[in-house]
Each structure stands twice: as structure tokens, then as C-alpha cells.
C-alpha atoms as a PDB file:
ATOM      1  CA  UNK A   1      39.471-102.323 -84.373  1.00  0.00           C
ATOM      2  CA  UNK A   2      43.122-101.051 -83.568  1.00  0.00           C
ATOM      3  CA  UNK A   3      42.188 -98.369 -86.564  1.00  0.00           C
ATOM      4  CA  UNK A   4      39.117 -97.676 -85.357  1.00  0.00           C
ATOM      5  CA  UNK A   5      40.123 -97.002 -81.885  1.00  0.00           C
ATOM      6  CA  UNK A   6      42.809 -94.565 -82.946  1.00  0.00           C
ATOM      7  CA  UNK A   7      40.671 -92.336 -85.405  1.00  0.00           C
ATOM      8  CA  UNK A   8      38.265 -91.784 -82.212  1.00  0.00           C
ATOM      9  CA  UNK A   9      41.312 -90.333 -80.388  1.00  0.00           C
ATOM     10  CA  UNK A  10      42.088 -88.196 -83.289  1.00  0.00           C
ATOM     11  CA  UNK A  11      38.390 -87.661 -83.544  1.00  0.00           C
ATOM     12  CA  UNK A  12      38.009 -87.014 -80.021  1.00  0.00           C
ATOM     13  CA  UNK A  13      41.005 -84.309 -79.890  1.00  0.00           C
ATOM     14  CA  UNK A  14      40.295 -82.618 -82.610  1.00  0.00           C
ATOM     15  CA  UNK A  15      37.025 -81.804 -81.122  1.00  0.00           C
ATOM     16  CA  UNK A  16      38.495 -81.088 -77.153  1.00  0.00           C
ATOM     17  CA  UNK A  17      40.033 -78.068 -76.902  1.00  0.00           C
ATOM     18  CA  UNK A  18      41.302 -77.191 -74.102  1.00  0.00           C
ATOM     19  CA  UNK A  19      43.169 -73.789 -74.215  1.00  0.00           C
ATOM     20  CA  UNK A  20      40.798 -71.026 -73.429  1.00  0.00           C
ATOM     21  CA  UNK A  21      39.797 -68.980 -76.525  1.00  0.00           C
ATOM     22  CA  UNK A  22      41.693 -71.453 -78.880  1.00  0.00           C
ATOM     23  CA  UNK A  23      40.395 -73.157 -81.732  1.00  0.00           C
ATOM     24  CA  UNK A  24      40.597 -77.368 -82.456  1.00  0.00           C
ATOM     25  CA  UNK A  25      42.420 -76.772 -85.188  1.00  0.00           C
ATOM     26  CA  UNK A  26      45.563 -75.312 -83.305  1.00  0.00           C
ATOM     27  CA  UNK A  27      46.632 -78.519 -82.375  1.00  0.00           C
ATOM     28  CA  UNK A  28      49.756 -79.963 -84.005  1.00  0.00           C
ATOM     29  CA  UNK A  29      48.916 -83.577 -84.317  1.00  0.00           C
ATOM     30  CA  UNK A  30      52.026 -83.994 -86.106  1.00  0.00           C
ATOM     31  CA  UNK A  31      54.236 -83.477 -82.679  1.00  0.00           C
ATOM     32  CA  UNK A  32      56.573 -86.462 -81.503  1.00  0.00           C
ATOM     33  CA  UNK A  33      54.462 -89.315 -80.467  1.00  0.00           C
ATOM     34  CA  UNK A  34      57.353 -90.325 -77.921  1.00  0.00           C
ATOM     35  CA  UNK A  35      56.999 -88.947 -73.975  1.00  0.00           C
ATOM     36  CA  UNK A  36      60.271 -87.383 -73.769  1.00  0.00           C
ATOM     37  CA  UNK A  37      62.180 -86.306 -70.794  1.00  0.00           C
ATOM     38  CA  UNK A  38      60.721 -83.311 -70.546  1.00  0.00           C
ATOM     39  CA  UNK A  39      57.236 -84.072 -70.822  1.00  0.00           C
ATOM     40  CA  UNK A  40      57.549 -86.584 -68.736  1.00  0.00           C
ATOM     41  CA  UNK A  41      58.124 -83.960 -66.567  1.00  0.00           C
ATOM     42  CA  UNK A  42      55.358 -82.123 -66.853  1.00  0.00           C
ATOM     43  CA  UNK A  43      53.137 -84.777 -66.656  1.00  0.00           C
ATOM     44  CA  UNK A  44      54.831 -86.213 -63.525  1.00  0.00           C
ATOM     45  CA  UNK A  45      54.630 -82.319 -61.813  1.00  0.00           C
ATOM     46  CA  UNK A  46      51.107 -82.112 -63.010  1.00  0.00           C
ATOM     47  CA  UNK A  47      50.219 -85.990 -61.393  1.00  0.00           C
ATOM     48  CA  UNK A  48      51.933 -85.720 -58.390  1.00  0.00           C
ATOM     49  CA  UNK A  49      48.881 -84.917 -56.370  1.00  0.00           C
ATOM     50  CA  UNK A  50      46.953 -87.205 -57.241  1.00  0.00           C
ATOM     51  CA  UNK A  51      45.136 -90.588 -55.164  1.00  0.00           C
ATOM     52  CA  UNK A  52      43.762 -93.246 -55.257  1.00  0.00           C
ATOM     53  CA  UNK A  53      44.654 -93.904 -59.270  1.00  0.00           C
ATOM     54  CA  UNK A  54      47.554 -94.905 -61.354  1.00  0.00           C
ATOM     55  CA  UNK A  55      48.151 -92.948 -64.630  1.00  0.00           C
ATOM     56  CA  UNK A  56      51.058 -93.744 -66.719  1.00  0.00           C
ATOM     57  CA  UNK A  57      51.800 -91.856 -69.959  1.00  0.00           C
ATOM     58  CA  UNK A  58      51.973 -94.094 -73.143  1.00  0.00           C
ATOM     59  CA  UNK A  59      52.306 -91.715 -75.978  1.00  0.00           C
ATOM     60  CA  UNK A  60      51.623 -88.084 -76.907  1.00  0.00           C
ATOM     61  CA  UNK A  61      48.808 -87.429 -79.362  1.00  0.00           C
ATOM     62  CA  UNK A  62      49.110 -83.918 -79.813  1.00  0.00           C
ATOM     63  CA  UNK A  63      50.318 -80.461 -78.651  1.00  0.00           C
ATOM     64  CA  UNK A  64      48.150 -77.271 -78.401  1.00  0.00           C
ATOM     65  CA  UNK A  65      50.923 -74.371 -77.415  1.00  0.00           C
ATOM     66  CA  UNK A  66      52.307 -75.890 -73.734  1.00  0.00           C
ATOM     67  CA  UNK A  67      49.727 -78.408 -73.740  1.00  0.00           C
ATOM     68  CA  UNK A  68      50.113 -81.663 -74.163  1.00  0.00           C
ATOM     69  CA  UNK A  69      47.460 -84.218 -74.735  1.00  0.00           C
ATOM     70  CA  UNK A  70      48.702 -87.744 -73.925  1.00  0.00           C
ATOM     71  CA  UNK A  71      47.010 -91.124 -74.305  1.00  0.00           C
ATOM     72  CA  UNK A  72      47.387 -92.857 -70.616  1.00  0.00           C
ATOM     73  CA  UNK A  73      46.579 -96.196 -68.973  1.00  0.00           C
ATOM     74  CA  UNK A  74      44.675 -95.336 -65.803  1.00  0.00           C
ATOM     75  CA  UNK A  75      43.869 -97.641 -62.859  1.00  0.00           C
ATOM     76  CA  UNK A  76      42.357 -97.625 -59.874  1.00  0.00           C
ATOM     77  CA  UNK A  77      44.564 -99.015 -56.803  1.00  0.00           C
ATOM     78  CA  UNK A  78      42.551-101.300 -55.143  1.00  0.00           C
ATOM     79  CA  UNK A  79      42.987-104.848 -55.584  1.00  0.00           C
ATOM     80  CA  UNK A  80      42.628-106.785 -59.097  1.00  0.00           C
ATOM     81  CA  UNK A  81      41.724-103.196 -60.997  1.00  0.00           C
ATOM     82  CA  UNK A  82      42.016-102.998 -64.932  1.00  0.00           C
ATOM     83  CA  UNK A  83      43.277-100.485 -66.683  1.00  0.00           C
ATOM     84  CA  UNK A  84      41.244 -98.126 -68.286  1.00  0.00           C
ATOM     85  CA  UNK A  85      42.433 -95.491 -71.385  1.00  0.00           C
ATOM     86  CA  UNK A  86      42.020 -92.129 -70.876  1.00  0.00           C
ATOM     87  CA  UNK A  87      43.482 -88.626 -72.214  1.00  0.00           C
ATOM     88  CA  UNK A  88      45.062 -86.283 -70.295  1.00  0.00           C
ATOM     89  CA  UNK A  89      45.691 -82.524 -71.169  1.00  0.00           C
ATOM     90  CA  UNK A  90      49.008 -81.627 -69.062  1.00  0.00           C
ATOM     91  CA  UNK A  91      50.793 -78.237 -68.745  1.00  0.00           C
ATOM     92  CA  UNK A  92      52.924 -76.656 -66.263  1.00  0.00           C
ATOM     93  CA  UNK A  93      50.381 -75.539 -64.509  1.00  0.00           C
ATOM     94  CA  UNK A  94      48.920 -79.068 -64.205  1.00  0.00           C
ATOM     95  CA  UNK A  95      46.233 -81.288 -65.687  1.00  0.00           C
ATOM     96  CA  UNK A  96      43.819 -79.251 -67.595  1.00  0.00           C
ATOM     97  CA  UNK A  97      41.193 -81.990 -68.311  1.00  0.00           C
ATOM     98  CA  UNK A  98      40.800 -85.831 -67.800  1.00  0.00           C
ATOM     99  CA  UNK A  99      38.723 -87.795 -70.103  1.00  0.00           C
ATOM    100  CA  UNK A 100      37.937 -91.801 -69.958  1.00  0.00           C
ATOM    101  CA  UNK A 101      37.825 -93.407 -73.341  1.00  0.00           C
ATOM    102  CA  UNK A 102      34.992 -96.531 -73.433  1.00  0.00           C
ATOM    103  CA  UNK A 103      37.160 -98.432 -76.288  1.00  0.00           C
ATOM    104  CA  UNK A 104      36.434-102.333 -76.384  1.00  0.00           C
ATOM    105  CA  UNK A 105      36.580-102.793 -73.229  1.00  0.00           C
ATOM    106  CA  UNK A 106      32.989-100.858 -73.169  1.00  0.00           C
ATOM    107  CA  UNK A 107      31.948-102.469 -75.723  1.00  0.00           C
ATOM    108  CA  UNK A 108      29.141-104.801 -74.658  1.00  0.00           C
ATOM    109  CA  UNK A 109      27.531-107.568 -77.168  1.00  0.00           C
ATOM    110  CA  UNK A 110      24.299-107.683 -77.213  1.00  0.00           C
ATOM    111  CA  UNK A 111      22.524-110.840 -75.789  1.00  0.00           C
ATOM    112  CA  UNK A 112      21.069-113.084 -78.927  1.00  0.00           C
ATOM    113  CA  UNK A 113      18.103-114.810 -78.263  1.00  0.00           C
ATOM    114  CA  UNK A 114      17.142-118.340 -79.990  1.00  0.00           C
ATOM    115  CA  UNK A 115      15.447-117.152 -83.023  1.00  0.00           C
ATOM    116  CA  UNK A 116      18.337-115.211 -83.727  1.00  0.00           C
ATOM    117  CA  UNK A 117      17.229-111.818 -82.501  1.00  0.00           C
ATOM    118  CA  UNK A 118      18.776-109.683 -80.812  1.00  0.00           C
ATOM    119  CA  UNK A 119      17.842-108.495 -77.372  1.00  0.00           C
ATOM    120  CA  UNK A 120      19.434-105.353 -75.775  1.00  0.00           C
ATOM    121  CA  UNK A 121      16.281-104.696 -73.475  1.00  0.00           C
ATOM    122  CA  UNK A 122      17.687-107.002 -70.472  1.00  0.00           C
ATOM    123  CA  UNK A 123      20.841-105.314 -70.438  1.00  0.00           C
ATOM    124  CA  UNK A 124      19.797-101.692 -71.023  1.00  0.00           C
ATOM    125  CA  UNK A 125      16.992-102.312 -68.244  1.00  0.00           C
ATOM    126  CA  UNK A 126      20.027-102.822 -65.787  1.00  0.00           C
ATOM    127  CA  UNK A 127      22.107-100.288 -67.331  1.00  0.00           C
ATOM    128  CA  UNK A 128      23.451 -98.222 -64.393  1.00  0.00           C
ATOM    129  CA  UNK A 129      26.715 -95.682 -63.571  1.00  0.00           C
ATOM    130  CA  UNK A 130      28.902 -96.098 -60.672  1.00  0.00           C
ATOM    131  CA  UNK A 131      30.339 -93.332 -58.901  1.00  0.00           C
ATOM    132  CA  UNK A 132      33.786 -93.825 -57.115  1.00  0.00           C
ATOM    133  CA  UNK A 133      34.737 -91.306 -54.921  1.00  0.00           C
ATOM    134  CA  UNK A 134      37.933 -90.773 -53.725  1.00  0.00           C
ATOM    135  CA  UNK A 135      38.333 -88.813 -50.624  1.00  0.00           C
ATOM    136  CA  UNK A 136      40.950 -87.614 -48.512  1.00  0.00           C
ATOM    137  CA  UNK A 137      41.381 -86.963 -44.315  1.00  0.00           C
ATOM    138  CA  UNK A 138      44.244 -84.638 -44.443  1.00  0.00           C
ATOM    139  CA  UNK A 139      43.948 -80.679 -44.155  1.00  0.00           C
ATOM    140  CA  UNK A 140      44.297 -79.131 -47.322  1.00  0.00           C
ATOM    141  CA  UNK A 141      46.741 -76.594 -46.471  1.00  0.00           C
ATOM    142  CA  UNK A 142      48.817 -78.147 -43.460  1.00  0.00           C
ATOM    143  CA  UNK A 143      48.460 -81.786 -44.722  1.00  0.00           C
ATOM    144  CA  UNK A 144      47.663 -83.063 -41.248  1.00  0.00           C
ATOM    145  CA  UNK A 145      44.596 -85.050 -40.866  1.00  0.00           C
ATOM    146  CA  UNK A 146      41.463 -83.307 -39.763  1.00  0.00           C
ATOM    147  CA  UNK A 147      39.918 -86.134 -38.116  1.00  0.00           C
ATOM    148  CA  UNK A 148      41.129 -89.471 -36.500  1.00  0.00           C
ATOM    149  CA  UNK A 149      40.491 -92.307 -38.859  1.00  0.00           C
ATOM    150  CA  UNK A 150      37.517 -93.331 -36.514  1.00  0.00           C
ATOM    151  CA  UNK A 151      36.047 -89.808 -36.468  1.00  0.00           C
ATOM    152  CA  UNK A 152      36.625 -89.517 -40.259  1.00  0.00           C
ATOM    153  CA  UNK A 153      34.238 -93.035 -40.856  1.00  0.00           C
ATOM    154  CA  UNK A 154      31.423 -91.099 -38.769  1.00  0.00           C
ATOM    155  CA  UNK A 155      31.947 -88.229 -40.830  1.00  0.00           C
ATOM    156  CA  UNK A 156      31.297 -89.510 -44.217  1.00  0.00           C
ATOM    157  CA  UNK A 157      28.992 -92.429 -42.776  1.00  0.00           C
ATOM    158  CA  UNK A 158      26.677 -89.749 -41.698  1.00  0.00           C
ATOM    159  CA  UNK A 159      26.810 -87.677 -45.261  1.00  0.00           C
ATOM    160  CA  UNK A 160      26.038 -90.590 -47.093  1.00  0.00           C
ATOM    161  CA  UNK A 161      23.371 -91.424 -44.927  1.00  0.00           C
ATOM    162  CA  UNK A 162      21.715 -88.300 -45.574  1.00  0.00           C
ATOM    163  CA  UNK A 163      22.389 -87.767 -49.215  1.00  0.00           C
ATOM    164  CA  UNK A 164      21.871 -91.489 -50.279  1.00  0.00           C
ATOM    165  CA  UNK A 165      20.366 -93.685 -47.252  1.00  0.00           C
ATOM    166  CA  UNK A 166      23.121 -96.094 -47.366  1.00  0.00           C
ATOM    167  CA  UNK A 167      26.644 -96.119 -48.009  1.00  0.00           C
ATOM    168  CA  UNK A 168      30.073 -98.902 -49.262  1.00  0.00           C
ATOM    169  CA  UNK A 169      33.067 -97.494 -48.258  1.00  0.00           C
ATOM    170  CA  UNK A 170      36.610 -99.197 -48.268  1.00  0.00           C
ATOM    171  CA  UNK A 171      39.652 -97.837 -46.334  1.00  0.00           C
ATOM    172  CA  UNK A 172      42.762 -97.219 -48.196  1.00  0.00           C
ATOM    173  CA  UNK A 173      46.677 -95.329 -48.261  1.00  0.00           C
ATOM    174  CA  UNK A 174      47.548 -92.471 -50.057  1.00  0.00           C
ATOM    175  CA  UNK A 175      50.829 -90.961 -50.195  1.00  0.00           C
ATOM    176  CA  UNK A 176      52.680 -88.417 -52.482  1.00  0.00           C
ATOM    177  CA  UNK A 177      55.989 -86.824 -51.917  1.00  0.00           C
ATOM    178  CA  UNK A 178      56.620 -82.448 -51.810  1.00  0.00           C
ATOM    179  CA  UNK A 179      59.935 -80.732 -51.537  1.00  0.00           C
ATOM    180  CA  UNK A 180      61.732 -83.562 -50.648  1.00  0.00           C
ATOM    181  CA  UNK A 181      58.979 -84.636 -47.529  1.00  0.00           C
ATOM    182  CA  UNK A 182      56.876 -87.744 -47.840  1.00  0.00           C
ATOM    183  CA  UNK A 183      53.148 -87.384 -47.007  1.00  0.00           C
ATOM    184  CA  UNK A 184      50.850 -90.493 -45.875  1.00  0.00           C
ATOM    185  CA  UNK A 185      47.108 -89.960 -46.126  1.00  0.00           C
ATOM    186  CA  UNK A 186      44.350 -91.964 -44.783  1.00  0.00           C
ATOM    187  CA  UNK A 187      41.542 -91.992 -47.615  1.00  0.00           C
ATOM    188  CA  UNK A 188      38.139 -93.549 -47.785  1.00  0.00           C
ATOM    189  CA  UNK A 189      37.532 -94.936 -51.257  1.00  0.00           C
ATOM    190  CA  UNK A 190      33.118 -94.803 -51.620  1.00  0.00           C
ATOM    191  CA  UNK A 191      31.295 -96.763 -54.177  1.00  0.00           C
ATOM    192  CA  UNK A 192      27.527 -95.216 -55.147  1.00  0.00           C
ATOM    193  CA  UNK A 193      25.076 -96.444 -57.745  1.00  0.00           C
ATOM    194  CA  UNK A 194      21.448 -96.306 -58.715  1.00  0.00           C
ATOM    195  CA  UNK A 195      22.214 -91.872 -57.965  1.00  0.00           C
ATOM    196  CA  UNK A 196      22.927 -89.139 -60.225  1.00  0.00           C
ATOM    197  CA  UNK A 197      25.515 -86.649 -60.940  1.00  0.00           C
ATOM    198  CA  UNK A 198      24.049 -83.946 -59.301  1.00  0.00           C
ATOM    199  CA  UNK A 199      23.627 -86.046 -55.736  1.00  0.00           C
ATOM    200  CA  UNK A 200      26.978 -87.021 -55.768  1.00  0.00           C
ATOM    201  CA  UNK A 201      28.453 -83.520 -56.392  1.00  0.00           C
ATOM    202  CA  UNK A 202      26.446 -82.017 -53.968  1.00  0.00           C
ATOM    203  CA  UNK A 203      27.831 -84.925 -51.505  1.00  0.00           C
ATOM    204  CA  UNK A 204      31.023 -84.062 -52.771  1.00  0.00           C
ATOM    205  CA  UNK A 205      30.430 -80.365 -51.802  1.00  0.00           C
ATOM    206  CA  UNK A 206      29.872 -81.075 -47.914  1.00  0.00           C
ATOM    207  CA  UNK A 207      32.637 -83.634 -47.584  1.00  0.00           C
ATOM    208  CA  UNK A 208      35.333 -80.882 -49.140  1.00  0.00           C
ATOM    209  CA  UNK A 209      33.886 -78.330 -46.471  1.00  0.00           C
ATOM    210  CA  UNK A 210      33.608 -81.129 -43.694  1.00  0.00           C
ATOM    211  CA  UNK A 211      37.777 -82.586 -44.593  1.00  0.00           C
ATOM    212  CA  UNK A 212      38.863 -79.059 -45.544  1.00  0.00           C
ATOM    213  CA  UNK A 213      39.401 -80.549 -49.196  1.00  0.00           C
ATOM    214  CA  UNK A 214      40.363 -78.805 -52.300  1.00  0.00           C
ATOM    215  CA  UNK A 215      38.522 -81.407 -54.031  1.00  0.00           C
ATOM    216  CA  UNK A 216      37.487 -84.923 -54.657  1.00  0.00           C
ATOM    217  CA  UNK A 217      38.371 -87.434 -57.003  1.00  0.00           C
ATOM    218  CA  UNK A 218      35.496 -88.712 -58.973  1.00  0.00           C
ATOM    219  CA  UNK A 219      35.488 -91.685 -61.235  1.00  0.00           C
ATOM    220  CA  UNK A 220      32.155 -92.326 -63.653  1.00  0.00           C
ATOM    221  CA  UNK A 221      32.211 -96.000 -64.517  1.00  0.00           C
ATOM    222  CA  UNK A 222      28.904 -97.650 -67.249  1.00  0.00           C
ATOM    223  CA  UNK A 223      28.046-101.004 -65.713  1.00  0.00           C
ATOM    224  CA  UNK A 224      25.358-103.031 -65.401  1.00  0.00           C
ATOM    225  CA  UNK A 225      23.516-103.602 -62.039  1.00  0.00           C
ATOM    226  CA  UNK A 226      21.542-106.628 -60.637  1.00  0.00           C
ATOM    227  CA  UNK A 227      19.679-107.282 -57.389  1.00  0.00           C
ATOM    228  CA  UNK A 228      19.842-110.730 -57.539  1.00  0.00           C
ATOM    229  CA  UNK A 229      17.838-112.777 -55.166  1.00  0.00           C
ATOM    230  CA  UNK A 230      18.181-116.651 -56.087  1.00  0.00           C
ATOM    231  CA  UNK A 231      16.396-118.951 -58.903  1.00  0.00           C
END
């Protein structure tokens, strides 16, 4: 499996990239595996930003001129999270692209029934994507928050009231530091399911108008979904 998993990461960036106008074939997948001091850097300046997830660097797959694209361990702070693998294309000007890699973990057996068959039908009829959203309160260019934190619950109650009928949200604390000065930021952490794409970007759209946002951080996770209402 170990072999398997690391010919889809070859696979998968040979057939990413990420450079405007260059070809896959540019990238030197015979680079240093090791993060280095000095892209280490880079990938700390290009992270430094970000909320509401962990990502830590575990080895460089390949270069493309001044991009790197490293293999990561992401999670999501909030309590008892695992780790999910993802690649991330870093620069100096920051992270170029962020992709989640369904390896194993993903990997769901299919349910066998008595006679030896098996079924996929139960779980693909539950088969569902959640959306975790990842939004911050504080003014995108002064860094002080736009709302109180009781004004900013209203706020996004009332979007997801209109876009979805219904909302889950969970409080949580951000905090990054620039030039030397350490920002806090209250963020609401939102969970959505049974929705699309499409709904939750155009949610996305009014909350990074409403917050004064430069964006939102999105997270696409497969699971499965049940309504359950006793025996």
C-alpha cells in the first residue's frame, strides 16, 4: 500500500502543474526530499496566515522553478482531529494550490452481505460531502474585528439561515503573528452537509463582503451521513 500511495503522489504531480504556462514535465522530481532551512522558510512565510488548520511539512516531492511541492500532514484544530495528507505548492509569493489526498484513510470497505456479496448500495445511498468553513471577525486590512463576537453570531446565523435553513457553528481562536505584533482573532468554525459547492461559495461570497474578508477557508471532507431515528 506504502508503494501504492507514493506512485499516486508522483502520479498526482506529474499531472498538477502549477506555474502558469509551464508544462508537467518541468518538474525536477529528483530535488532533495529533505525540507531544508530555507524552504522551511518559504513554506512557514507562505502559512503564516492561515486558521483554523495545522499544516506541517514532511518532505519535498518536487520543484517546478521557485515552487515547491511538499507532502504535508494537515489538521483541523478542534478537538480529537486526525490528520489528513495533502500537497502544498509553496513559493515566495505564498501557497499556490492546496490539494487533500484520500489515501487509506478514504478508503472505505465495502459492506459484505451473508451470501458473500458485496453491497456498496447502503453506503453510497448515504454518501454525502461536508463543508467546513472557516471564517474570520477581524477587518481585513486593519485586523480589528468588525463585529462584537455577539453581533458576529447574528451575522452568519442569519446567512446561513437564508442560504441553507439551518446552521452548526462552533466558536473558536485564531491567532498569527506580523512584524513582530501578535494578532488574536475570534473565528466561527461552520459545519454544512446535504449542500453543494456552488451554495456554499455563494455563502462564502456574502460573509467575505459582510466581515470585510479576503477570503474563507474551505475544507471538502467525503463522509457518510445518517438520520438516525432509533430501532
Amino acid at each position: 500500500m506504502k508503494k501504492f500511495a507514493a506512485c499516486m503522489l508522483v502520479l498526482l504531480l506529474l499531472c498538477t502543474p502549477v506555474t502558469a504556462g509551464a508544462e508537467a514535465s518541468d518538474w525536477d522530481l529528483s530535488a532533495p526530499t529533505e525540507v531544508t532551512e530555507e524552504v522551511r522558510a518559504i513554506f512557514d512565510k507562505a502559512t503564516e496566515g492561515l486558521l483554523g488548520v495545522s499544516y506541517v511539512p514532511v518532505c519535498v516531492l518536487g520543484v517546478q522553478g521557485d515552487t515547491y511541492c511538499i507532502l504535508c500532514k494537515a489538521t483541523v484544530i478542534y478537538p480529537n482531529a486526525e490528520p489528513n495528507n495533502v500537497l502544498m505548492y509553496v513559493n515566495e509569493d505564498g501557497i499556490q494550490n492546496i490539494y487533500e489526498l484520500w489515501i487509506d484513510k478514504h478508503d472505505k470497505k465495502e459492506e459484505v452481505r451473508d451470501d458473500g456479496e458485496q453491497d456498496s448500495a447502503a453506503s453510497e445511498t448515504n454518501a454525502d460531502i461536508q463543508y467546513v468553513m472557516y471564517l474570520g471577525t477581524n477587518d481585513k486590512d486593519t485586523n480589528k474585528p468588525v463585529f462584537t463576537e455577539a453581533e458576529a453570531q447574528e451575522q452568519v446565523k442569519d446567512i446561513l439561515i437564508r442560504h441553507f435553513g439551518g446552521y452548526t457553528i462552533q466558536e473558536a481562536s485564531g491567532g498569527w503573528i506580523d512584524e513582530g505584533t501578535v494578532y488574536q482573532e475570534y473565528t466561527l468554525v461552520i459545519y454544512l452537509s446535504d449542500t453543494t459547492e456552488e451554495a456554499v461559495h455563494a455563502a462564502a461570497d456574502e460573509m467575505i463582503e459582510t466581515f470585510r474578508q479576503s477570503s474563507v477557508l474551505i475544507q471538502t471532507n467525503p463522509t457518510r451521513t445518517e438520520f438516525y431515528s432509533g430501532s
